[in-house]
PDB file of N, CA and C in Angstrom:
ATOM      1  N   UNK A   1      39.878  44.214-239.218  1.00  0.00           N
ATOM      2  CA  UNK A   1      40.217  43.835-237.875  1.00  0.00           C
ATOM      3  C   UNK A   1      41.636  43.276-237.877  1.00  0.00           C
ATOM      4  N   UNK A   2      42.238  43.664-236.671  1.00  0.00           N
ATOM      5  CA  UNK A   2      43.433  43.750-236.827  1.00  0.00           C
ATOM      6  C   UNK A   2      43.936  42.181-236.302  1.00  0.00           C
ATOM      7  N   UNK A   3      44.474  40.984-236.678  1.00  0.00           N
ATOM      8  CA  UNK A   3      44.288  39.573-235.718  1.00  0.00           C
ATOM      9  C   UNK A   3      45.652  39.520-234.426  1.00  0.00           C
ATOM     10  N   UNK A   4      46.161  40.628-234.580  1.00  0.00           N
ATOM     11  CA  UNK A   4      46.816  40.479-233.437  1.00  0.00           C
ATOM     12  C   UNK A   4      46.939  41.687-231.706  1.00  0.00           C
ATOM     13  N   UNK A   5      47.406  40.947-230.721  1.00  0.00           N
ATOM     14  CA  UNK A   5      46.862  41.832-230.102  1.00  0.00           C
ATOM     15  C   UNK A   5      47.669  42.419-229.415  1.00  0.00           C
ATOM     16  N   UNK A   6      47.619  43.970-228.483  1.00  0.00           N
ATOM     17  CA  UNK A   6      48.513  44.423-228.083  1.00  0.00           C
ATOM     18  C   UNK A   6      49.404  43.819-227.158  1.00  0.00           C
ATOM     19  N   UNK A   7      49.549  42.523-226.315  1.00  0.00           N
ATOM     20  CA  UNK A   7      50.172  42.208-225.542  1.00  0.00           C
ATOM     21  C   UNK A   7      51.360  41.761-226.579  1.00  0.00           C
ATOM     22  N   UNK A   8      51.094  40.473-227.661  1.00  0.00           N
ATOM     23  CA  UNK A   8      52.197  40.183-228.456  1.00  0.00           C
ATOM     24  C   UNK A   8      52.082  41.238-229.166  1.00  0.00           C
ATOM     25  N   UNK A   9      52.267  42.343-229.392  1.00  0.00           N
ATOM     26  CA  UNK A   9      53.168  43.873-230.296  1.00  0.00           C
ATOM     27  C   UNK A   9      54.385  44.226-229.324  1.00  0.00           C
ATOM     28  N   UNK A  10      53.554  44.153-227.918  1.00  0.00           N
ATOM     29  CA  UNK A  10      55.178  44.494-226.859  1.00  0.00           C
ATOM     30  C   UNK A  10      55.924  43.466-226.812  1.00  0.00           C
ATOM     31  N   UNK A  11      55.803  42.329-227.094  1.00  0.00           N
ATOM     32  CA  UNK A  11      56.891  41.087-227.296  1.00  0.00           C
ATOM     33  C   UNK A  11      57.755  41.447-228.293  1.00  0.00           C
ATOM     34  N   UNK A  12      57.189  41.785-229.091  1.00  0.00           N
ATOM     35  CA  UNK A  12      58.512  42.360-230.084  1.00  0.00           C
ATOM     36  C   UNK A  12      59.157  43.480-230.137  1.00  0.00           C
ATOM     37  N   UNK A  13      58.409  44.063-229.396  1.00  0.00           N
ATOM     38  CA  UNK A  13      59.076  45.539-229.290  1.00  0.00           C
ATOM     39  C   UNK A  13      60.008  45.394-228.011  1.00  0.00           C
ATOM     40  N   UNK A  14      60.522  44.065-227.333  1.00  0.00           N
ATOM     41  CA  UNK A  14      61.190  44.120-226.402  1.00  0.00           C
ATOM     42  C   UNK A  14      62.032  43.256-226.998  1.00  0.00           C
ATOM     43  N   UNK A  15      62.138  42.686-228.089  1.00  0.00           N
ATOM     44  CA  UNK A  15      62.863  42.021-229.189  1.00  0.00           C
ATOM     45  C   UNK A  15      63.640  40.634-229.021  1.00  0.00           C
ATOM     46  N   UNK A  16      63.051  40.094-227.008  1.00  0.00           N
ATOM     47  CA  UNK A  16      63.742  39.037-226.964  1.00  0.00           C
ATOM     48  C   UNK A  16      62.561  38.091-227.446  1.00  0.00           C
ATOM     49  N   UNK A  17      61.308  38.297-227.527  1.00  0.00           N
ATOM     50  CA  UNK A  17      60.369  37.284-228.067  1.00  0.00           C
ATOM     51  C   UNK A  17      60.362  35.614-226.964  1.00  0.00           C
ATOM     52  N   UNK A  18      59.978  34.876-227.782  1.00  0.00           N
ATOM     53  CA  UNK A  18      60.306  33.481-226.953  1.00  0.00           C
ATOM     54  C   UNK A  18      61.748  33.036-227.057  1.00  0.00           C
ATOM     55  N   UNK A  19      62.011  32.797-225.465  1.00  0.00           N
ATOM     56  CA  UNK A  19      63.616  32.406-225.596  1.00  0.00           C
ATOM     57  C   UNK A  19      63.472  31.363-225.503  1.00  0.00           C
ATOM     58  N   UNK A  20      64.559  30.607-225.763  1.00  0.00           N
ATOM     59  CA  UNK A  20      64.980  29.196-226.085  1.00  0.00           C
ATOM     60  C   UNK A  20      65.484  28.828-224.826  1.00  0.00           C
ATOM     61  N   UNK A  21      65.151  27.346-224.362  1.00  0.00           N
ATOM     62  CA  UNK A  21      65.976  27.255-223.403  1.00  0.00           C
ATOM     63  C   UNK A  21      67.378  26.645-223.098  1.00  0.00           C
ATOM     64  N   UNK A  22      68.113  26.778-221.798  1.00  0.00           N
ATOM     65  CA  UNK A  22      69.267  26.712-221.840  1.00  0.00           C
ATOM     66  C   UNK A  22      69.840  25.555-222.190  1.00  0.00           C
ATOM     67  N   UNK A  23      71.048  25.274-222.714  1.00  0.00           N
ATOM     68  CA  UNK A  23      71.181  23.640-223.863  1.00  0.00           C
ATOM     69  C   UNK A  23      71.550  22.692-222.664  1.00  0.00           C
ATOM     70  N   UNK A  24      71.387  22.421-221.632  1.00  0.00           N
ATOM     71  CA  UNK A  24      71.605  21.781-220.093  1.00  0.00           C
ATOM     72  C   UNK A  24      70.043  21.491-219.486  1.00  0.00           C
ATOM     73  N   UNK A  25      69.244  22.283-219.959  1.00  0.00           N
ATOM     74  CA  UNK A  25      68.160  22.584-218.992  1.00  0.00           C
ATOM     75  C   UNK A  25      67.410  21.149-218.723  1.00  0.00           C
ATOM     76  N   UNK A  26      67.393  20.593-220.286  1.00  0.00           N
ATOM     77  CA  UNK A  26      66.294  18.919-220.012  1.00  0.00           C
ATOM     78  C   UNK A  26      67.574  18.387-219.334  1.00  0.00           C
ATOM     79  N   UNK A  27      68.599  17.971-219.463  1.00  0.00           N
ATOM     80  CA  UNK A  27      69.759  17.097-218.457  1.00  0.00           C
ATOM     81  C   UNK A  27      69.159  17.772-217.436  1.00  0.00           C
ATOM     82  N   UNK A  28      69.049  18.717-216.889  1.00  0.00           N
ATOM     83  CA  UNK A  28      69.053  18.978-215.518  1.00  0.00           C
ATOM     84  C   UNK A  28      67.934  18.648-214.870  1.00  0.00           C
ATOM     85  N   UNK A  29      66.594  18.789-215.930  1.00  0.00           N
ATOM     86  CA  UNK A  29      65.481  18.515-215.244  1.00  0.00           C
ATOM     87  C   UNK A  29      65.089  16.720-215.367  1.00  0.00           C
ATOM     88  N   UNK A  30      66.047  15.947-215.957  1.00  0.00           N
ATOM     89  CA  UNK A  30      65.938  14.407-216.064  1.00  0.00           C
ATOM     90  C   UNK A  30      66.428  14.399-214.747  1.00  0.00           C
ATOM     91  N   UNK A  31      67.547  14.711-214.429  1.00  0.00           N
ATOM     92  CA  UNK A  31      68.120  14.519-213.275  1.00  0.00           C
ATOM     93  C   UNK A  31      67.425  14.548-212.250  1.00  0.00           C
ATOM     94  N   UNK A  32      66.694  15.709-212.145  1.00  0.00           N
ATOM     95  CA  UNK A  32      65.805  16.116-211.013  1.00  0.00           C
ATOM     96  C   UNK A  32      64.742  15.280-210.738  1.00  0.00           C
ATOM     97  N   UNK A  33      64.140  14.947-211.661  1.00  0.00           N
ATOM     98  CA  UNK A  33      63.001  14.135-211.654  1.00  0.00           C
ATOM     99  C   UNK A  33      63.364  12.455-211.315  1.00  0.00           C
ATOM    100  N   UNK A  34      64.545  11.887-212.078  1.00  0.00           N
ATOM    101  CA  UNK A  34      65.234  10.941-211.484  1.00  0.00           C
ATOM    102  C   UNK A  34      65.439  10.857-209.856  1.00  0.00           C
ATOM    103  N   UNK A  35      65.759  11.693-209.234  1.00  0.00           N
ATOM    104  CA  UNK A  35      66.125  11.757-208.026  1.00  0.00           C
ATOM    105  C   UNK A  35      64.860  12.607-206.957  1.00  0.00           C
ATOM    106  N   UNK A  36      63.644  13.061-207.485  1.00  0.00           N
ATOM    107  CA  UNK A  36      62.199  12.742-206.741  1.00  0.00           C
ATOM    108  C   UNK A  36      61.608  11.766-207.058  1.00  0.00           C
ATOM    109  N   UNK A  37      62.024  10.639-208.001  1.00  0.00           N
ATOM    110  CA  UNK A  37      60.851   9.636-208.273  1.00  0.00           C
ATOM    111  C   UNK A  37      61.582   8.418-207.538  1.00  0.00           C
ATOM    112  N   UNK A  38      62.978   8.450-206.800  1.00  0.00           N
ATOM    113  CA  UNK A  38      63.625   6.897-206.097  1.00  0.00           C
ATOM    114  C   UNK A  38      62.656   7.636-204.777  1.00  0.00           C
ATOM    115  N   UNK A  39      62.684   6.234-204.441  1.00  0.00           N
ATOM    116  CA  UNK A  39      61.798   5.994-202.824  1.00  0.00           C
ATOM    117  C   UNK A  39      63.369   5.992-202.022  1.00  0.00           C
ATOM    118  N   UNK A  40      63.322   6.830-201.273  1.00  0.00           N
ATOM    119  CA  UNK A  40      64.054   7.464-200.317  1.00  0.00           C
ATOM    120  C   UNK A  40      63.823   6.157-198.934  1.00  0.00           C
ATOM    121  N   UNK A  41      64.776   6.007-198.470  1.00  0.00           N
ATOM    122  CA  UNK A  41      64.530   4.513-197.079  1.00  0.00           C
ATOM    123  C   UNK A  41      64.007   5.766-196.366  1.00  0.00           C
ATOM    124  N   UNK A  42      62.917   5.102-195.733  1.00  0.00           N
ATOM    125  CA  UNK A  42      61.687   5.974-194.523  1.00  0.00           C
ATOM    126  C   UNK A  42      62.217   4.889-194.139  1.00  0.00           C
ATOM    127  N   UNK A  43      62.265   4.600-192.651  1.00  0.00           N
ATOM    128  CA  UNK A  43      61.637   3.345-191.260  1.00  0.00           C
ATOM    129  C   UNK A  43      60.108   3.869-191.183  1.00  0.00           C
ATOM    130  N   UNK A  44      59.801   2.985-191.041  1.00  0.00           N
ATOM    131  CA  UNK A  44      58.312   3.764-190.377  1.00  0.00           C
ATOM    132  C   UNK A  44      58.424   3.067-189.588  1.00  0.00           C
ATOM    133  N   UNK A  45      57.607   3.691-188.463  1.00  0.00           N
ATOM    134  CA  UNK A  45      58.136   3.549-186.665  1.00  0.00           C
ATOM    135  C   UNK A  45      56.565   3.295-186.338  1.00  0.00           C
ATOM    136  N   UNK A  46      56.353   2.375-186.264  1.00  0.00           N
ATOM    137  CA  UNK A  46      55.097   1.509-185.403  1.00  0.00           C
ATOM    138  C   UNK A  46      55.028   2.578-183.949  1.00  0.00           C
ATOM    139  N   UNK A  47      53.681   2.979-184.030  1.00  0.00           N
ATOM    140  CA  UNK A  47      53.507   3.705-182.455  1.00  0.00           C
ATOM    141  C   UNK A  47      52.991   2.695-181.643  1.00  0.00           C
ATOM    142  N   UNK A  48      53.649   3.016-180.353  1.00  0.00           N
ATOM    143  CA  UNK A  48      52.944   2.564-179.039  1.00  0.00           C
ATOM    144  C   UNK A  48      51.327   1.880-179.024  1.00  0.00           C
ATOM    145  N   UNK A  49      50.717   3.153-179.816  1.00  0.00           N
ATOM    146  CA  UNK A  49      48.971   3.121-179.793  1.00  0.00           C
ATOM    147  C   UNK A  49      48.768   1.671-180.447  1.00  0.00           C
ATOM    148  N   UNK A  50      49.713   1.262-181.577  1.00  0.00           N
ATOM    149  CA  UNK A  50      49.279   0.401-182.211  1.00  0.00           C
ATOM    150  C   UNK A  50      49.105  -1.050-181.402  1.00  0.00           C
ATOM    151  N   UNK A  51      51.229  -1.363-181.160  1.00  0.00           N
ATOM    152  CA  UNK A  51      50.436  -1.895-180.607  1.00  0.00           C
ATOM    153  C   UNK A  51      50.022  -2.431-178.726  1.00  0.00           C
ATOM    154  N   UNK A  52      49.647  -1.416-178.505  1.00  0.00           N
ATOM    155  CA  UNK A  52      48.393  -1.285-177.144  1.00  0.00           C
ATOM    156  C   UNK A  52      47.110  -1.724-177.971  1.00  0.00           C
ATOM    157  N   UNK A  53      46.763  -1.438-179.124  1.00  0.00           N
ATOM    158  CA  UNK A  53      45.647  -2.340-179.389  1.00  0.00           C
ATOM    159  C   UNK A  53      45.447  -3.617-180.212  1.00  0.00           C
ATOM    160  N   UNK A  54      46.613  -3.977-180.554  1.00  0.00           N
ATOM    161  CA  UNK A  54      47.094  -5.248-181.468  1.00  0.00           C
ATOM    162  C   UNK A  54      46.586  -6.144-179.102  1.00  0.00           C
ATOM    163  N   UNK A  55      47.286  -5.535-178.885  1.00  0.00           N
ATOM    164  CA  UNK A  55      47.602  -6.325-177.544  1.00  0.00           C
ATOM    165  C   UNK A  55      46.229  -6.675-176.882  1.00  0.00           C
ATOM    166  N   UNK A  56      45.066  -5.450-177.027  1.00  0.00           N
ATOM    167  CA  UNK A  56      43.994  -5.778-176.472  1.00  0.00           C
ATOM    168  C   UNK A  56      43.280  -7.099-177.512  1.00  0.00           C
ATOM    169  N   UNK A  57      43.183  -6.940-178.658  1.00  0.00           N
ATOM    170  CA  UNK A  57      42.558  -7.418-179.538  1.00  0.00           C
ATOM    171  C   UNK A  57      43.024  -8.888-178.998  1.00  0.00           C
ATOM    172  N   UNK A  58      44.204  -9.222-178.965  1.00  0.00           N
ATOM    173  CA  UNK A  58      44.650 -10.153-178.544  1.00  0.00           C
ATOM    174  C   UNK A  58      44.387 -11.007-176.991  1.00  0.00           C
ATOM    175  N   UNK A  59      43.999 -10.148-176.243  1.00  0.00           N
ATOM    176  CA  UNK A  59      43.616 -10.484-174.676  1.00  0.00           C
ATOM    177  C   UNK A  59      41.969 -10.510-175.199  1.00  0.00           C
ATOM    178  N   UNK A  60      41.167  -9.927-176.025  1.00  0.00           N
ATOM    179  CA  UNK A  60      39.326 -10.107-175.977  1.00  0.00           C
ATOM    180  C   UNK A  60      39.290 -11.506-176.454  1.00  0.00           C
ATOM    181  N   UNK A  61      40.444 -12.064-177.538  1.00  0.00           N
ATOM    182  CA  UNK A  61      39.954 -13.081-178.577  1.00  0.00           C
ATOM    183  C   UNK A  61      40.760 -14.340-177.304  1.00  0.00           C
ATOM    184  N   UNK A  62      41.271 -14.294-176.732  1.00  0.00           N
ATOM    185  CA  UNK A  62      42.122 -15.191-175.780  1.00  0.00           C
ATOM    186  C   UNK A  62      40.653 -15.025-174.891  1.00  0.00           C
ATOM    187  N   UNK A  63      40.343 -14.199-174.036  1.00  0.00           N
ATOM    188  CA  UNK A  63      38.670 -14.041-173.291  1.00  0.00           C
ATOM    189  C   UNK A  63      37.690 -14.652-173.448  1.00  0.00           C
ATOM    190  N   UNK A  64      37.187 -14.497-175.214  1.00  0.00           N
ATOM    191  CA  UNK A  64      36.285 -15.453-176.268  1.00  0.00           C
ATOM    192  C   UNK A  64      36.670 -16.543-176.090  1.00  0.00           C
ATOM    193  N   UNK A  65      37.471 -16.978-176.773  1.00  0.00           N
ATOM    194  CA  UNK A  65      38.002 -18.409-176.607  1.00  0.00           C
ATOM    195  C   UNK A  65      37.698 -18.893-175.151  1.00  0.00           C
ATOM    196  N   UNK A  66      38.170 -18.703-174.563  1.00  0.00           N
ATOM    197  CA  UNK A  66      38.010 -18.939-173.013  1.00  0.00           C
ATOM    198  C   UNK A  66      36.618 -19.759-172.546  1.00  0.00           C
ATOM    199  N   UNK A  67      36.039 -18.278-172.438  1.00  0.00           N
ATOM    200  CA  UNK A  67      34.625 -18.357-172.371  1.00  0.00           C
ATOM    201  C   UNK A  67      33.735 -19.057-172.983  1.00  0.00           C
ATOM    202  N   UNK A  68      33.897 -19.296-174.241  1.00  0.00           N
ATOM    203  CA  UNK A  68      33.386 -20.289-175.207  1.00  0.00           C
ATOM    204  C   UNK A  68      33.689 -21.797-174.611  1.00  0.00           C
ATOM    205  N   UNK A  69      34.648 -22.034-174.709  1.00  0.00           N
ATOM    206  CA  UNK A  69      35.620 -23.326-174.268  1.00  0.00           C
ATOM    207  C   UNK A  69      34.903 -23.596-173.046  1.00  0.00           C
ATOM    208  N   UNK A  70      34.595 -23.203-172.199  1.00  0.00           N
ATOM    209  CA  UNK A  70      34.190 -23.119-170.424  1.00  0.00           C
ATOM    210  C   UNK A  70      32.203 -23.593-170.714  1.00  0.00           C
ATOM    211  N   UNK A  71      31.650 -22.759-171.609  1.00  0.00           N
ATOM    212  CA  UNK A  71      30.567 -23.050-171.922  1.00  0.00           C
ATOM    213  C   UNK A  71      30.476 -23.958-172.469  1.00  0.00           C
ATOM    214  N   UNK A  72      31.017 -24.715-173.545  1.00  0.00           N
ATOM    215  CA  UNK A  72      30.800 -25.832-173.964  1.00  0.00           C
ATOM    216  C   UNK A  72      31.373 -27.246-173.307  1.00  0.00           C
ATOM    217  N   UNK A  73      32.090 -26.840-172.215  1.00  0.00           N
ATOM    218  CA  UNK A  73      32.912 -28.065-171.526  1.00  0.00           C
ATOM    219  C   UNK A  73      32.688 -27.619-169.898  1.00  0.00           C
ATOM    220  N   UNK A  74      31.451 -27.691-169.672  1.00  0.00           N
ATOM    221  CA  UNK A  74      31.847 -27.145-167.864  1.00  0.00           C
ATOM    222  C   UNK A  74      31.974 -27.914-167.084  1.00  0.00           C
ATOM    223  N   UNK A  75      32.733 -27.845-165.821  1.00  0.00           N
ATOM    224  CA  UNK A  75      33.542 -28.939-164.939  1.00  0.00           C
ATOM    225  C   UNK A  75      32.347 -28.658-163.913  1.00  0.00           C
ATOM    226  N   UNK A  76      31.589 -27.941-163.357  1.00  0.00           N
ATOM    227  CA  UNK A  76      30.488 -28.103-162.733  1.00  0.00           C
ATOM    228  C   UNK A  76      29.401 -29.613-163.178  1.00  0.00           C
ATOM    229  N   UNK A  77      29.180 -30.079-164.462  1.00  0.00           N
ATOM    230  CA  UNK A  77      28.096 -30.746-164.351  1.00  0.00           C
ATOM    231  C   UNK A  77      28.898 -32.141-164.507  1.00  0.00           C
ATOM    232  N   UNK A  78      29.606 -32.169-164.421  1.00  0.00           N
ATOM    233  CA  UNK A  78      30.612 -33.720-164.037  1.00  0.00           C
ATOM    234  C   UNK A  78      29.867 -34.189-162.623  1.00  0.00           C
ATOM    235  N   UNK A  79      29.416 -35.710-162.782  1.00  0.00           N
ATOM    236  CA  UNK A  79      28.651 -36.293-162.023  1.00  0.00           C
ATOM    237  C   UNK A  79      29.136 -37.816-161.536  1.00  0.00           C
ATOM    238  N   UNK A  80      29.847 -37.806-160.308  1.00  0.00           N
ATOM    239  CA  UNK A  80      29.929 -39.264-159.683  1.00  0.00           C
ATOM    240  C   UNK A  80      29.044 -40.576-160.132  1.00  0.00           C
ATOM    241  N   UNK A  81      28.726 -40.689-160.781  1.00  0.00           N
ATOM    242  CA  UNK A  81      28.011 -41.874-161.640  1.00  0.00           C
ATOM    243  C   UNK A  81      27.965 -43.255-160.783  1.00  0.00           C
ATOM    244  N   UNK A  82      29.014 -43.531-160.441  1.00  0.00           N
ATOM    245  CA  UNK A  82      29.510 -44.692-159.287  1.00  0.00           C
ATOM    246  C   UNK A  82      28.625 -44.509-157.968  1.00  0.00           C
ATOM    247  N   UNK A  83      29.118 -43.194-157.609  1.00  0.00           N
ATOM    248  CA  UNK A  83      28.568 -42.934-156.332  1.00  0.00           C
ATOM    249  C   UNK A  83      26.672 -43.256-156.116  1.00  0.00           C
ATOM    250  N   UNK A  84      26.528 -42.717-157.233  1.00  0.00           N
ATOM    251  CA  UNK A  84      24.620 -42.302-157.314  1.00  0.00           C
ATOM    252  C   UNK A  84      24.113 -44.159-157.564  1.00  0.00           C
ATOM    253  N   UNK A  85      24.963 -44.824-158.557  1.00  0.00           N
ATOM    254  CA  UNK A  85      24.302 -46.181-158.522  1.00  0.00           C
ATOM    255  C   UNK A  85      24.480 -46.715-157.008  1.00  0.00           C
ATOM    256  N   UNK A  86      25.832 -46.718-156.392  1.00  0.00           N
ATOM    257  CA  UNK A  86      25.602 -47.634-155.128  1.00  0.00           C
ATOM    258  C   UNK A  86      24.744 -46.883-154.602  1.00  0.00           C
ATOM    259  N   UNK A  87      23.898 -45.939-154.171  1.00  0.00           N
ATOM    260  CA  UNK A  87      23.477 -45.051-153.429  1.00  0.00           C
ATOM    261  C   UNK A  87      21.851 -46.064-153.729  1.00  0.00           C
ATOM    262  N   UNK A  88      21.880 -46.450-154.828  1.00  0.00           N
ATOM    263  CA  UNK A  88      20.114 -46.811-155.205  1.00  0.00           C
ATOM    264  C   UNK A  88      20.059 -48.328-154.592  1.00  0.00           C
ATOM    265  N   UNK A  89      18.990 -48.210-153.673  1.00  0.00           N
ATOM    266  CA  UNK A  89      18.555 -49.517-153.461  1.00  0.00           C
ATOM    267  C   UNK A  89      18.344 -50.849-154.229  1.00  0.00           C
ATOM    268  N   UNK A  90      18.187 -52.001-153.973  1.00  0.00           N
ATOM    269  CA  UNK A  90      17.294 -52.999-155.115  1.00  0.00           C
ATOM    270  C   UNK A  90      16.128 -52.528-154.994  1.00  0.00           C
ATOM    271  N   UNK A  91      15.002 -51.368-154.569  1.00  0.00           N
ATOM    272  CA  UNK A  91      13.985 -52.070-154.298  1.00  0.00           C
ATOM    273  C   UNK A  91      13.356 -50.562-155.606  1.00  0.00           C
ATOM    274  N   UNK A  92      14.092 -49.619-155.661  1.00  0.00           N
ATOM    275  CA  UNK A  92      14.219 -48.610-156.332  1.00  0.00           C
ATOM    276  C   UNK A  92      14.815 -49.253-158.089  1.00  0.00           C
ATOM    277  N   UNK A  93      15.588 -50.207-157.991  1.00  0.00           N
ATOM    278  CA  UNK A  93      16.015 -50.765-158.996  1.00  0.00           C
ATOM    279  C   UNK A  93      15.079 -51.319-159.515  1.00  0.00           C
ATOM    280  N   UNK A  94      14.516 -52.441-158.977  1.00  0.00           N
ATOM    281  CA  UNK A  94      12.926 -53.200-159.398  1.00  0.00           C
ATOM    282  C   UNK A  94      11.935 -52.547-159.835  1.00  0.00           C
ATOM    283  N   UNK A  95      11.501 -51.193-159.079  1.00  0.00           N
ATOM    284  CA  UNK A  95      10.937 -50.701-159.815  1.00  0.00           C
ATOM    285  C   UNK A  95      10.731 -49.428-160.872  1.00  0.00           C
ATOM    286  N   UNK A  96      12.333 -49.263-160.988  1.00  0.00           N
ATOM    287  CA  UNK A  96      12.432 -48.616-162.320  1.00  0.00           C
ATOM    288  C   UNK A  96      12.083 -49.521-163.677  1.00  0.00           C
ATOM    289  N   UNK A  97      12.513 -50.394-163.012  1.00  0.00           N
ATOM    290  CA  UNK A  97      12.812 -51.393-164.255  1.00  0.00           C
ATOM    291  C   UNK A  97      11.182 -52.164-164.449  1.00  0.00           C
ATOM    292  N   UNK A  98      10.218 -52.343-163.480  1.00  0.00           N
ATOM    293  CA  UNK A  98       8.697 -52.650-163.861  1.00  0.00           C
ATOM    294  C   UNK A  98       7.982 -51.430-164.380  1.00  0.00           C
ATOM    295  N   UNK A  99       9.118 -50.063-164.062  1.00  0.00           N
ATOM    296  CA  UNK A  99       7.618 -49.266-164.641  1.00  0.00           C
ATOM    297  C   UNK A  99       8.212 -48.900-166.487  1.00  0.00           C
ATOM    298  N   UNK A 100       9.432 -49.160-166.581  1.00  0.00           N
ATOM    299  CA  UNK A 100      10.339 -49.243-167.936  1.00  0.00           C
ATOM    300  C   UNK A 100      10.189 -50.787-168.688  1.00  0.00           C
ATOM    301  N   UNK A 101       9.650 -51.553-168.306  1.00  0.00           N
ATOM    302  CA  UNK A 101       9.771 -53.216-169.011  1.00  0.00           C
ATOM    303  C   UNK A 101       9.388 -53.006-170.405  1.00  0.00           C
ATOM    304  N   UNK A 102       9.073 -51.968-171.022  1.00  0.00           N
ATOM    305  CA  UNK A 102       9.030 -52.073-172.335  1.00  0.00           C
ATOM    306  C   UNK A 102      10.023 -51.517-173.389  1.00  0.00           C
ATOM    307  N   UNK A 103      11.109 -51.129-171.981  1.00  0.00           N
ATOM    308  CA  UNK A 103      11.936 -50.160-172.835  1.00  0.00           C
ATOM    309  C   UNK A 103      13.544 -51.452-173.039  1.00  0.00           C
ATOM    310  N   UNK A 104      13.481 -52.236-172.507  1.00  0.00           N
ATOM    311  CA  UNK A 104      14.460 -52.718-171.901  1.00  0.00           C
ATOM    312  C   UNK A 104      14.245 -54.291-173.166  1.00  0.00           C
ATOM    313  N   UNK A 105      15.769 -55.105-173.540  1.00  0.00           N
ATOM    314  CA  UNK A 105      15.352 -55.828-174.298  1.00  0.00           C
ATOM    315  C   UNK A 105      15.217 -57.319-173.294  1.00  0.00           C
ATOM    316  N   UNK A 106      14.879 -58.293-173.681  1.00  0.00           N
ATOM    317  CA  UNK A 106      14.257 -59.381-172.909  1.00  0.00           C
ATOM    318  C   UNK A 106      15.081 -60.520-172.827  1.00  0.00           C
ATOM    319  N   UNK A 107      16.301 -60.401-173.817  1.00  0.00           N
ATOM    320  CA  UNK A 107      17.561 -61.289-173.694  1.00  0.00           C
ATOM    321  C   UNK A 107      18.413 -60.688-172.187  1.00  0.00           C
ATOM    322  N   UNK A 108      18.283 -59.078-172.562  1.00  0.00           N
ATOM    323  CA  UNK A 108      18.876 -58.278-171.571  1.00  0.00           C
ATOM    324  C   UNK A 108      18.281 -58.779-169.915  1.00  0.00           C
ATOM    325  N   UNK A 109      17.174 -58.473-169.862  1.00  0.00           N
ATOM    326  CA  UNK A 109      16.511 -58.872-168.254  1.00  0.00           C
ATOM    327  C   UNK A 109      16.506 -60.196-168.392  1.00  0.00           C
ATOM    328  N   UNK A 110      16.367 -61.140-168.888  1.00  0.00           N
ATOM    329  CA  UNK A 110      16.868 -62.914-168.510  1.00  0.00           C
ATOM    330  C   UNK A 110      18.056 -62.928-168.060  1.00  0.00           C
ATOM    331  N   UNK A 111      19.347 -62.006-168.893  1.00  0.00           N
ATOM    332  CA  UNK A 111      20.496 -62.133-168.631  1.00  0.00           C
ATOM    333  C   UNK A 111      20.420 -62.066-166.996  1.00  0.00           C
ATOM    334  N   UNK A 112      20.214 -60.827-166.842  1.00  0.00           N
ATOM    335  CA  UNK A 112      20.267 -60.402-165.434  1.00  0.00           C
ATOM    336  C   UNK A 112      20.248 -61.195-164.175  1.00  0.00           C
ATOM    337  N   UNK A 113      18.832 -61.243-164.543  1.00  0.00           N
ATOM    338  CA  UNK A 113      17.882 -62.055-163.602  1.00  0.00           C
ATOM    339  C   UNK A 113      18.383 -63.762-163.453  1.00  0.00           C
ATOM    340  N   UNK A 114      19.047 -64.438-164.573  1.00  0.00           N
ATOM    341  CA  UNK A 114      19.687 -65.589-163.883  1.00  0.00           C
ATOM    342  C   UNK A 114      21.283 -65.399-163.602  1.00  0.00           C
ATOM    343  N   UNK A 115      21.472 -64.110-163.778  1.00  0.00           N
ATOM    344  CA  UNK A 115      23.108 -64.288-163.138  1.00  0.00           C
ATOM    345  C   UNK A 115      22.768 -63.528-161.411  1.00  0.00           C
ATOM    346  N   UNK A 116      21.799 -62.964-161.130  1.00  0.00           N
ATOM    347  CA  UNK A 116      21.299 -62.749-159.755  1.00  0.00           C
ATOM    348  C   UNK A 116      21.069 -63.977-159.033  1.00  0.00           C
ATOM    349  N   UNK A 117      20.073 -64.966-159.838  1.00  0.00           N
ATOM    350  CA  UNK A 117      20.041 -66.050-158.756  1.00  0.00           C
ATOM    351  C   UNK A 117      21.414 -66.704-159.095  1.00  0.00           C
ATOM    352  N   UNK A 118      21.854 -67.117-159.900  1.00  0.00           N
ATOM    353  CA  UNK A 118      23.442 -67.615-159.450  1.00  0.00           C
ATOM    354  C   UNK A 118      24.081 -67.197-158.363  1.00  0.00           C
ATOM    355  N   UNK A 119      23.959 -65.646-158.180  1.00  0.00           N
ATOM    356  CA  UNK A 119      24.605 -64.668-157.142  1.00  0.00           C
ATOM    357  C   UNK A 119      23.960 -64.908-156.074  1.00  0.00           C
ATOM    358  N   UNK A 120      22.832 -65.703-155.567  1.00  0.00           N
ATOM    359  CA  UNK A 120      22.257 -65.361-153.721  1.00  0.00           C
ATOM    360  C   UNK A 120      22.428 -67.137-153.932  1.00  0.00           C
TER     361      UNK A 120
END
């Protein structure tokens, strides 16, 4: 068996065989490769789309906030406090306070009760 095959027999019979390459060729291809491997200045140009939604994101979380803030602090249940005590009688007073006498301390209602009679 013969170990070689007809494709390399016509290599030699065309007698240039493997050529060598040209004495420039690696300079040229350092070069080349030098000058695809620098990062070239791009701008990159931010689209519109972006930000139109940087902007929304920004108006939902300003919304949240909001809304949150409003729920935990609402100006609806603010209550005249002043108004509602003068509004209560003594006689409504007396008897909050007989059907509560156990809630209340007893230095507290003496206090009271002799700076009232001082008062009439």
């Amino acid at each position: 068996m013969d170990p070689k095959t007809p494709i390399l027999d016509g290599l030699k019979k065309e007698g240039d065989g493997f050529r060598r390459a040209e004495p420039n060729f690696f300079e040229q291809l350092a070069k080349r490769a030098e000058q695809e491997a620098q990062p070239t200045a791009v701008r990159r140009r931010i689209r519109p789309a972006f930000w139109g939604a940087a902007a929304a994101v920004i108006l939902l979380l300003v919304f949240a906030w909001n809304t949150i803030d409003q729920q935990s602090n609402p100006q609806s249940t603010l209550v005249d406090v002043d108004g509602m005590i003068d509004a209560l009688t003594d006689e409504e007073i007396f008897a909050y306070i007989e059907e509560n006498v156990a809630d209340f301390e007893l230095e507290l209602l003496t206090e009271e009760l002799e700076m009232d009679s001082y008062t009439e």
